[in-house]
N, C-alpha and C. Protein backbone atom coordinates (compact mmCIF):
# COMPACT_ATOMS: atom_id res chain seq x y z
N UNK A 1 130.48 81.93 13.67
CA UNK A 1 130.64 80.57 14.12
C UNK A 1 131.95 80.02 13.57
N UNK A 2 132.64 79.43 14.53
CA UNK A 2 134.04 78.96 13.85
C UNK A 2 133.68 77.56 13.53
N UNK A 3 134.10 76.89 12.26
CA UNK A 3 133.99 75.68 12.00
C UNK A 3 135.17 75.10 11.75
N UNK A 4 135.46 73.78 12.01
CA UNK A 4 136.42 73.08 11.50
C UNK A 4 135.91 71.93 10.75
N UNK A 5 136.53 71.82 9.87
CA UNK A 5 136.67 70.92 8.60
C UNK A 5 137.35 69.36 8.89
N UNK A 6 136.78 68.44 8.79
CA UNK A 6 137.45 67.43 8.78
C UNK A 6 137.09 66.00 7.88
N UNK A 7 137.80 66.15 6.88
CA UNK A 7 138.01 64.80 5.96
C UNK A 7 138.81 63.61 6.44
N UNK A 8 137.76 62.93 6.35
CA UNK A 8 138.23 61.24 6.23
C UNK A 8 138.88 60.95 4.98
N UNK A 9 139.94 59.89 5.35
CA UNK A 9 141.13 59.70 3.97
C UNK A 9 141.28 57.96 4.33
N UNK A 10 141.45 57.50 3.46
CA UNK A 10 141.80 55.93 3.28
C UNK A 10 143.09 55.67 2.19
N UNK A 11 143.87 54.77 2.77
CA UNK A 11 145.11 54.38 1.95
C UNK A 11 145.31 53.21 1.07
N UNK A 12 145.23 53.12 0.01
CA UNK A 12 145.10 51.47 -0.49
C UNK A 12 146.69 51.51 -1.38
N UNK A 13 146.47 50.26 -1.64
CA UNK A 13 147.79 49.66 -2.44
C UNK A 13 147.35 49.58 -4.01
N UNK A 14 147.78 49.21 -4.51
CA UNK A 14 147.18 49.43 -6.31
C UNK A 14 146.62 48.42 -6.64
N UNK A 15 146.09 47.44 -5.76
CA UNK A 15 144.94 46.44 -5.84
C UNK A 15 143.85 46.81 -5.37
N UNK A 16 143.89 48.01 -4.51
CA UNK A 16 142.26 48.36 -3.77
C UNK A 16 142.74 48.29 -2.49
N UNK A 17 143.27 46.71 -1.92
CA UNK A 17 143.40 46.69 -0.52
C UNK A 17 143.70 48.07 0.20
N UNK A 18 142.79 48.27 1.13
CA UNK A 18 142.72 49.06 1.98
C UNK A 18 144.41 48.89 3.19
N UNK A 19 144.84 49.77 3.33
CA UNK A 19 146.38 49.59 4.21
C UNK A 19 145.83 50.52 5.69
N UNK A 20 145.40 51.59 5.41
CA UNK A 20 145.04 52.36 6.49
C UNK A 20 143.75 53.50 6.38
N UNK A 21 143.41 53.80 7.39
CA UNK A 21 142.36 55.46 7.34
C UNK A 21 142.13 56.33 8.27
N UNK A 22 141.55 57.02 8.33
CA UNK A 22 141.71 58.09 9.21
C UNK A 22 141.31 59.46 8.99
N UNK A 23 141.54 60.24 9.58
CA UNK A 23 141.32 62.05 9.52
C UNK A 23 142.27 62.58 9.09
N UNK A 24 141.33 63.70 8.05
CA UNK A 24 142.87 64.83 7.92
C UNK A 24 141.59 66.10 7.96
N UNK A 25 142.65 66.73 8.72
CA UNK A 25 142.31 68.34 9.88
C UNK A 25 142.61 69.33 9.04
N UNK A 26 141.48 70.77 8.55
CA UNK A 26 142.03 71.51 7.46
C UNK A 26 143.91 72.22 8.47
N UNK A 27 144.01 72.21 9.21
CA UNK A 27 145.50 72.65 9.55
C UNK A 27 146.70 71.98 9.37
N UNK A 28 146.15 70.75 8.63
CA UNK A 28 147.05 70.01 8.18
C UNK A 28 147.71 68.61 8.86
N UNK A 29 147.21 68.36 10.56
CA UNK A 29 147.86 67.16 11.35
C UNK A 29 146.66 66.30 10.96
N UNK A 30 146.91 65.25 11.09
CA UNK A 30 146.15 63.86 10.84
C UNK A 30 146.57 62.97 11.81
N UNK A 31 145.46 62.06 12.37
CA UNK A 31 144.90 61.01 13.16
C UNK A 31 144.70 59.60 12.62
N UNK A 32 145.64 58.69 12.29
CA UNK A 32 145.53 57.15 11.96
C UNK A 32 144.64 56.67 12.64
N UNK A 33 143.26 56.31 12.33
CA UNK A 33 142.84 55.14 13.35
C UNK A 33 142.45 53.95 13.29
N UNK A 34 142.80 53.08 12.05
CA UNK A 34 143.63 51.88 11.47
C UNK A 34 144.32 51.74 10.69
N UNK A 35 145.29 50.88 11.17
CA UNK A 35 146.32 50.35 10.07
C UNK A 35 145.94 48.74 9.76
N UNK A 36 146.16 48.28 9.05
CA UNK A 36 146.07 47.10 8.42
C UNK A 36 147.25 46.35 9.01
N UNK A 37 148.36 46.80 9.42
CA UNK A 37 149.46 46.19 10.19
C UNK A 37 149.87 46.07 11.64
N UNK A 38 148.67 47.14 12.48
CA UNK A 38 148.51 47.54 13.24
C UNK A 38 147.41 47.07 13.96
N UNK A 39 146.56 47.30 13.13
CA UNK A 39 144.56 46.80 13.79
C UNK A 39 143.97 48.54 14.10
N UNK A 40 143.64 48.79 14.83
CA UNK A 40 142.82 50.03 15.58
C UNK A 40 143.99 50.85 16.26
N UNK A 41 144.20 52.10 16.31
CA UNK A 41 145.16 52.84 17.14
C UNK A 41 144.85 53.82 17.11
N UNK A 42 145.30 55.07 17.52
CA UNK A 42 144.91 56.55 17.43
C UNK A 42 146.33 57.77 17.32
N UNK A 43 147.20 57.11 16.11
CA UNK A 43 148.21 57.67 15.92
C UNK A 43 148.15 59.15 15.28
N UNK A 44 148.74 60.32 15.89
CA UNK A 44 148.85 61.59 15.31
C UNK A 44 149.67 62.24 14.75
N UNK A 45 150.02 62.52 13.48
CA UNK A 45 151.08 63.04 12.96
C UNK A 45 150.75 64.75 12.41
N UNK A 46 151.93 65.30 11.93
CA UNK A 46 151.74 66.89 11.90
C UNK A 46 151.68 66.95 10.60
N UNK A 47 151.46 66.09 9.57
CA UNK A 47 151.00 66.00 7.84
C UNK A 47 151.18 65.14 7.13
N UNK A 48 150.60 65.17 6.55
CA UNK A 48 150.03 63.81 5.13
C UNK A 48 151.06 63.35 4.64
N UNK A 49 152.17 63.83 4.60
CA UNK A 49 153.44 62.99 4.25
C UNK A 49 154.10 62.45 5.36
N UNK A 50 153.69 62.16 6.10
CA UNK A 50 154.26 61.31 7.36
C UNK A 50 153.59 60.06 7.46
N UNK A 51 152.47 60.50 6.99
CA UNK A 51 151.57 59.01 6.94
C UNK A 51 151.83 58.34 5.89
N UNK A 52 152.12 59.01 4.49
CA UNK A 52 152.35 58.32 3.53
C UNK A 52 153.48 57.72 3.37
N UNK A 53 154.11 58.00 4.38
CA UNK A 53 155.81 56.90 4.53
C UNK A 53 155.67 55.89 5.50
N UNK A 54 154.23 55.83 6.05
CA UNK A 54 153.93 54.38 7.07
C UNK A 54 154.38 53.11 6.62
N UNK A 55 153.92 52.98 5.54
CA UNK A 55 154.69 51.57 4.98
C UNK A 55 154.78 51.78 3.65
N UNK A 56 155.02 50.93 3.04
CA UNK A 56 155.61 50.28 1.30
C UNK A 56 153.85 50.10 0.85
N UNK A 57 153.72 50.38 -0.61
CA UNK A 57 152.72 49.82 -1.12
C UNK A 57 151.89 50.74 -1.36
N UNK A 58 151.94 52.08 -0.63
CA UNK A 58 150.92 53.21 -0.68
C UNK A 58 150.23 53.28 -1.92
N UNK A 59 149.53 53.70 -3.14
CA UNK A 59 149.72 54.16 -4.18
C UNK A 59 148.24 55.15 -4.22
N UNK A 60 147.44 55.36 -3.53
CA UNK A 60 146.24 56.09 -3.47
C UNK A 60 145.86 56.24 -2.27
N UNK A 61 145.56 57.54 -2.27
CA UNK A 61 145.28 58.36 -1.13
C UNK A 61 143.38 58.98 -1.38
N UNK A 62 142.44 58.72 -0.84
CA UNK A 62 140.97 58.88 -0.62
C UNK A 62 140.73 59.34 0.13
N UNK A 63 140.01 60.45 -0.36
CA UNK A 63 139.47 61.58 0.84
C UNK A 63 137.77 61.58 0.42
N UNK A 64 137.44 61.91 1.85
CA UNK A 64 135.74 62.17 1.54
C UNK A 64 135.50 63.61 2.24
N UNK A 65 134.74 64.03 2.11
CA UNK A 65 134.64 65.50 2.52
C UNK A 65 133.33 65.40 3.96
N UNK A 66 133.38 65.54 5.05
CA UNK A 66 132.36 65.32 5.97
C UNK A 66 132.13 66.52 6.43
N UNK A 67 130.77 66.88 7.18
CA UNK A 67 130.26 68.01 7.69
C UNK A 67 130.93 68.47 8.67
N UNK A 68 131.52 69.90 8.76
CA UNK A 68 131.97 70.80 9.48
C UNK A 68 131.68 70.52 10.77
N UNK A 69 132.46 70.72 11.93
CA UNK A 69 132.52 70.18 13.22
C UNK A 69 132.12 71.81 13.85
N UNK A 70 131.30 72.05 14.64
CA UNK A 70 130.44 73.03 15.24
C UNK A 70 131.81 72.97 16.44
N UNK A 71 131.11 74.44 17.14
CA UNK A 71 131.95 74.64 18.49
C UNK A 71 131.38 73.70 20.04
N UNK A 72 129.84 73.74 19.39
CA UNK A 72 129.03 72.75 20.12
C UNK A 72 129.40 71.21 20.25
N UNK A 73 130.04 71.08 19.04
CA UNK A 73 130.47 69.57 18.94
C UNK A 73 131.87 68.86 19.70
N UNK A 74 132.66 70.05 20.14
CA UNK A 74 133.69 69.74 20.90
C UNK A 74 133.94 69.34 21.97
């Protein structure tokens, strides 16, 4: 069975405030699907340092680990 892996990640500033969140894909591209400057979107970039140059303020990066995505689930 092939599985893919996909963690949810959240961006805050060094107060907590939340800036953005989204997916990160074990192959490495990630899916924005809010920004705090933005509202709701479905932006895709090809790695985690592309997102982390979205704006000023970054200082923590949060990942949660979620259940493996089946072939069924696609």
């Amino acid at each position: 069975m092939n599985t893919k892996r996909r963690r949810l990640f959240q961006l805050e500033d060094t107060d907590g405030k939340k800036l953005a969140h989204g997916v990160l894909y074990d192959e490495g591209n990630v899916q924005v699907l809010w920004r705090v400057d933005r509202g709701y979107t479905a932006e895709q970039y090809a790695s985690l340092n592309l997102v982390l140059d979205l704006m000023p303020g970054i200082t923590v990066l949060r990942l949660e680990d979620t259940e493996p995505e089946s072939e069924n689930d696609k």
